[in-house]
C-alpha atoms as a PDB file:
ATOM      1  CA  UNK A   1      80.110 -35.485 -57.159  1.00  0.00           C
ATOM      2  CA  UNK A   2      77.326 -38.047 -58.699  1.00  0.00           C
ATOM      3  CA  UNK A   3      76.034 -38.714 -55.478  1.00  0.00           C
ATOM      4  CA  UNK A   4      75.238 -34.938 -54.857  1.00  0.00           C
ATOM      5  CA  UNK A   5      73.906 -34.321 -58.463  1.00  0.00           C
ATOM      6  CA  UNK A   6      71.561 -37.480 -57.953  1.00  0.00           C
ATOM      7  CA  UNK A   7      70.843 -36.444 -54.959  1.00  0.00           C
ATOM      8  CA  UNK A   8      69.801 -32.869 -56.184  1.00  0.00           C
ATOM      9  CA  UNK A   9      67.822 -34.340 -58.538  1.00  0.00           C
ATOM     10  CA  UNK A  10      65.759 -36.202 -56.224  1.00  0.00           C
ATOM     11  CA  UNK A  11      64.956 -33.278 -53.946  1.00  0.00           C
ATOM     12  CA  UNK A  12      63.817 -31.236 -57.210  1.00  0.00           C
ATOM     13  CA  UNK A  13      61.823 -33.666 -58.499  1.00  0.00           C
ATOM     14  CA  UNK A  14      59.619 -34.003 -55.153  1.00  0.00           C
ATOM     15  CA  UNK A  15      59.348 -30.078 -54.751  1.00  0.00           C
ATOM     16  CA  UNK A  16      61.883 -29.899 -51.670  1.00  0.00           C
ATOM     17  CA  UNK A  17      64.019 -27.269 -53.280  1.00  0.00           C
ATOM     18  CA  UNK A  18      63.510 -24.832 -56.138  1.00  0.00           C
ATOM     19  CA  UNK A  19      63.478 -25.154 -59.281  1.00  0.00           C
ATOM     20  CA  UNK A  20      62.629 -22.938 -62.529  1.00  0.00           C
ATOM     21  CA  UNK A  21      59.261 -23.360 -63.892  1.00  0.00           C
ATOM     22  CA  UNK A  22      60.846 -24.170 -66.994  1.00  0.00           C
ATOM     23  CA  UNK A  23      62.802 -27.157 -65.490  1.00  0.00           C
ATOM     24  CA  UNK A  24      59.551 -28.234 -63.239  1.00  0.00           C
ATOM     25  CA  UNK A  25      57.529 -28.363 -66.686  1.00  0.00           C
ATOM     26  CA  UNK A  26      59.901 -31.127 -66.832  1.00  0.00           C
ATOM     27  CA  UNK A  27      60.458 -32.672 -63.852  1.00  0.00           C
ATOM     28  CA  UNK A  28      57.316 -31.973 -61.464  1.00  0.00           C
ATOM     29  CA  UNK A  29      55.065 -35.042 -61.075  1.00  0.00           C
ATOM     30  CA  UNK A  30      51.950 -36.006 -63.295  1.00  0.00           C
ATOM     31  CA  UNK A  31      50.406 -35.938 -59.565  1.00  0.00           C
ATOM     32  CA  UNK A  32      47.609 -33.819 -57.773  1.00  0.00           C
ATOM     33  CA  UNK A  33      48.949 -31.345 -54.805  1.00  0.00           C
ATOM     34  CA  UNK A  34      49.712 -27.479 -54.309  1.00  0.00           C
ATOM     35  CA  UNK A  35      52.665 -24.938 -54.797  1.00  0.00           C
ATOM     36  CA  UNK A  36      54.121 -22.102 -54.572  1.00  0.00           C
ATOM     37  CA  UNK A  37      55.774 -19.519 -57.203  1.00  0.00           C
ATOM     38  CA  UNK A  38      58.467 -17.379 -56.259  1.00  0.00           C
ATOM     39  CA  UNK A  39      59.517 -14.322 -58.658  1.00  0.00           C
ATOM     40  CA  UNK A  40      62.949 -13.007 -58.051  1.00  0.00           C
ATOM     41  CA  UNK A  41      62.645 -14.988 -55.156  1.00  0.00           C
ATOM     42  CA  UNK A  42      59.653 -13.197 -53.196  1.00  0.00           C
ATOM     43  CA  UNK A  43      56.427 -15.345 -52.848  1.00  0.00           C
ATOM     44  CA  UNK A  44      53.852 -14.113 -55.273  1.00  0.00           C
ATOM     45  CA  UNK A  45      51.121 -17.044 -56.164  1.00  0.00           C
ATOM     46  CA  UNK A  46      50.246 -20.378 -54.589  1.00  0.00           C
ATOM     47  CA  UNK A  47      48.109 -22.615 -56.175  1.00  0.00           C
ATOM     48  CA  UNK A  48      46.948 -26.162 -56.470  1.00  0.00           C
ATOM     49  CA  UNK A  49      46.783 -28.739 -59.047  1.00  0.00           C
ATOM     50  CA  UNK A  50      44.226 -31.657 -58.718  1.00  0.00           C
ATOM     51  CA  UNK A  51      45.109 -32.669 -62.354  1.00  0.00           C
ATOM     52  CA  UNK A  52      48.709 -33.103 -62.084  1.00  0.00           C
ATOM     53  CA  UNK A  53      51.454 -30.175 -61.215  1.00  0.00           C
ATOM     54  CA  UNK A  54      53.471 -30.744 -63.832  1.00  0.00           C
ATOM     55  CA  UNK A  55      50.661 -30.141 -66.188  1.00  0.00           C
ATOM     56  CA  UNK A  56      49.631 -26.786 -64.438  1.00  0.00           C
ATOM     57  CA  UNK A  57      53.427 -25.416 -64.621  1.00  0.00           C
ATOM     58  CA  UNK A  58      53.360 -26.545 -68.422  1.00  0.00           C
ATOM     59  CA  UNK A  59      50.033 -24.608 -68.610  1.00  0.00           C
ATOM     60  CA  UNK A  60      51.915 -21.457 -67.122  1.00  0.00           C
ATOM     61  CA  UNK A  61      54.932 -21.921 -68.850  1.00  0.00           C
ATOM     62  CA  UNK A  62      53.183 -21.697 -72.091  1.00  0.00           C
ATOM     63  CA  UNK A  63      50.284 -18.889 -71.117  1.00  0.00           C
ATOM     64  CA  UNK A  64      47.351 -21.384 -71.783  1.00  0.00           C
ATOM     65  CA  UNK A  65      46.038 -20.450 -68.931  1.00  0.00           C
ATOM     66  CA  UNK A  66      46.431 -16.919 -69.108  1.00  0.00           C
ATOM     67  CA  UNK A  67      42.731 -15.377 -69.057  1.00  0.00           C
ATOM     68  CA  UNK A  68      42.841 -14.679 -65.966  1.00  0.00           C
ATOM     69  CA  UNK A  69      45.230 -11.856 -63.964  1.00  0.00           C
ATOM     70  CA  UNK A  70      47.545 -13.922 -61.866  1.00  0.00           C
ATOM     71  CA  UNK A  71      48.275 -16.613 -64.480  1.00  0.00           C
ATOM     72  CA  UNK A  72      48.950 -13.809 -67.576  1.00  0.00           C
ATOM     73  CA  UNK A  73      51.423 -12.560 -64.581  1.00  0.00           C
ATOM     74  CA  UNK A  74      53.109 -15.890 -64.230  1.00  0.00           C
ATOM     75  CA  UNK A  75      53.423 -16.088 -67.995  1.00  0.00           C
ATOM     76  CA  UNK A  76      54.858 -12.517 -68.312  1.00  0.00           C
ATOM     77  CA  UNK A  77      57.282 -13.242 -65.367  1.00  0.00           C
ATOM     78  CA  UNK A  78      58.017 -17.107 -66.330  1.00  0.00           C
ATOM     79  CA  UNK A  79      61.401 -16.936 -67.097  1.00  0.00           C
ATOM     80  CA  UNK A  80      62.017 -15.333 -63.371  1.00  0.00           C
ATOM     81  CA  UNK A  81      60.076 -17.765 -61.513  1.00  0.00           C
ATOM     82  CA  UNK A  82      61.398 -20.292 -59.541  1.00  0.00           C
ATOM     83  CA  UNK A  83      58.648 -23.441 -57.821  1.00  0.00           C
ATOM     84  CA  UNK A  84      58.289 -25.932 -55.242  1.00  0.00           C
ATOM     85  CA  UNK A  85      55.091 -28.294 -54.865  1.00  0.00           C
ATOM     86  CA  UNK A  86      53.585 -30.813 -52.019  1.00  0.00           C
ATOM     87  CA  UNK A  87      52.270 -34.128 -53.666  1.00  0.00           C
ATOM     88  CA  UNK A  88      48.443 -34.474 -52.151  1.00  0.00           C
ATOM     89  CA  UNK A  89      46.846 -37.053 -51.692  1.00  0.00           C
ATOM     90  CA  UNK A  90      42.983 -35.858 -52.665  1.00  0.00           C
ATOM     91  CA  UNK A  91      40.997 -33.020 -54.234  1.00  0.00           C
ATOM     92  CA  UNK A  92      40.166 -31.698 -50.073  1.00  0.00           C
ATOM     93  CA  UNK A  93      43.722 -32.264 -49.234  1.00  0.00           C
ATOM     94  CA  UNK A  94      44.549 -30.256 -51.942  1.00  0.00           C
ATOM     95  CA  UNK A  95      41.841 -27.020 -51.423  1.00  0.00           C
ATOM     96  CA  UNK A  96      42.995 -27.310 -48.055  1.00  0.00           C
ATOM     97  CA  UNK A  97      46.077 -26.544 -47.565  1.00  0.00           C
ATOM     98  CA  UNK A  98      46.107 -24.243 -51.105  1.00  0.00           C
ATOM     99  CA  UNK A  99      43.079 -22.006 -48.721  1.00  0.00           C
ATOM    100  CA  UNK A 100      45.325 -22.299 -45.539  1.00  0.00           C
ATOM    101  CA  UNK A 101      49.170 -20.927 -47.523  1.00  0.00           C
ATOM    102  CA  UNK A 102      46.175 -17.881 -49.094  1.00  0.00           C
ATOM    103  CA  UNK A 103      45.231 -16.912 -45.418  1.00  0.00           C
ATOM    104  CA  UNK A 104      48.839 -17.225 -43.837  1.00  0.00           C
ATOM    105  CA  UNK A 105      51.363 -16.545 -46.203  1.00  0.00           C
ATOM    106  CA  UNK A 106      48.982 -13.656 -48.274  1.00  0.00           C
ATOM    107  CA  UNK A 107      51.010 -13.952 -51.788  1.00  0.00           C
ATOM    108  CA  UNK A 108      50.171 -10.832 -54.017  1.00  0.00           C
ATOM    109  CA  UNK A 109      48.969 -12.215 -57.176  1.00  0.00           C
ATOM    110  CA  UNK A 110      46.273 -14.337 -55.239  1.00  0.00           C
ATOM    111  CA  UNK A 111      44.472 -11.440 -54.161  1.00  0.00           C
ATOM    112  CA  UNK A 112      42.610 -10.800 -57.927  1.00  0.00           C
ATOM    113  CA  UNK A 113      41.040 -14.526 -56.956  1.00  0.00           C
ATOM    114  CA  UNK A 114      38.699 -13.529 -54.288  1.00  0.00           C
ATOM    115  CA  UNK A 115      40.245 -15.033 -51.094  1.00  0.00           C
ATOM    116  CA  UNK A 116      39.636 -11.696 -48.936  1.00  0.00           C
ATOM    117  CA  UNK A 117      42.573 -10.036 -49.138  1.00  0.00           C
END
């Protein structure tokens, strides 16, 4: 049974399986890279974080960032939000493939940040 919990822990802490934004405040990376916030498991938000995910979740865990619509939504929802993240390896990497998930995947709470939805 170690060997699976270990194992478990692993995959959270590289963003290949969900966690609670209150566990990834712990356990997300001090690295750059993008995401994607689920709320009673639908896709709502996807974001990036060139100055470390695990400081962005903290940041939405604890409404610091909440002046603007999606991320007072994230804070009003946080305990109902489950995350996974993609370590990047630059800033370009990271507006990249945050602009590409926008266009494709169309989450709800992204459309108050002007990508044409």
């Amino acid at each position: 049974m170690r060997f699976f919990d270990a194992l478990k822990s692993v995959a959270k802490s590289t963003g290949l399986v969900s966690t609670t934004l209150k566990e990834a405040t712990k356990v997300a990376p001090n690295k750059m890279g993008c995401y994607k916030l689920y709320c009673n498991g639908s896709l709502k938000y996807v974001g990036k974080a060139e100055d470390g995910i695990r400081k962005r979740f903290v940041q939405y865990y604890n409404g610091t960032t909440a002046h603007y619509s999606s991320a007072i939504k994230i804070f009003e929802n946080r305990d109902n939000i489950t995350v996974n993240w993609m370590v990047l390896q630059s800033r370009e990497q990271c507006r990249s493939v945050e602009a590409k998930w926008i266009s494709e995947l169309r989450p709800e709470w992204n459309k108050q940040r002007g990508w044409g939805h």
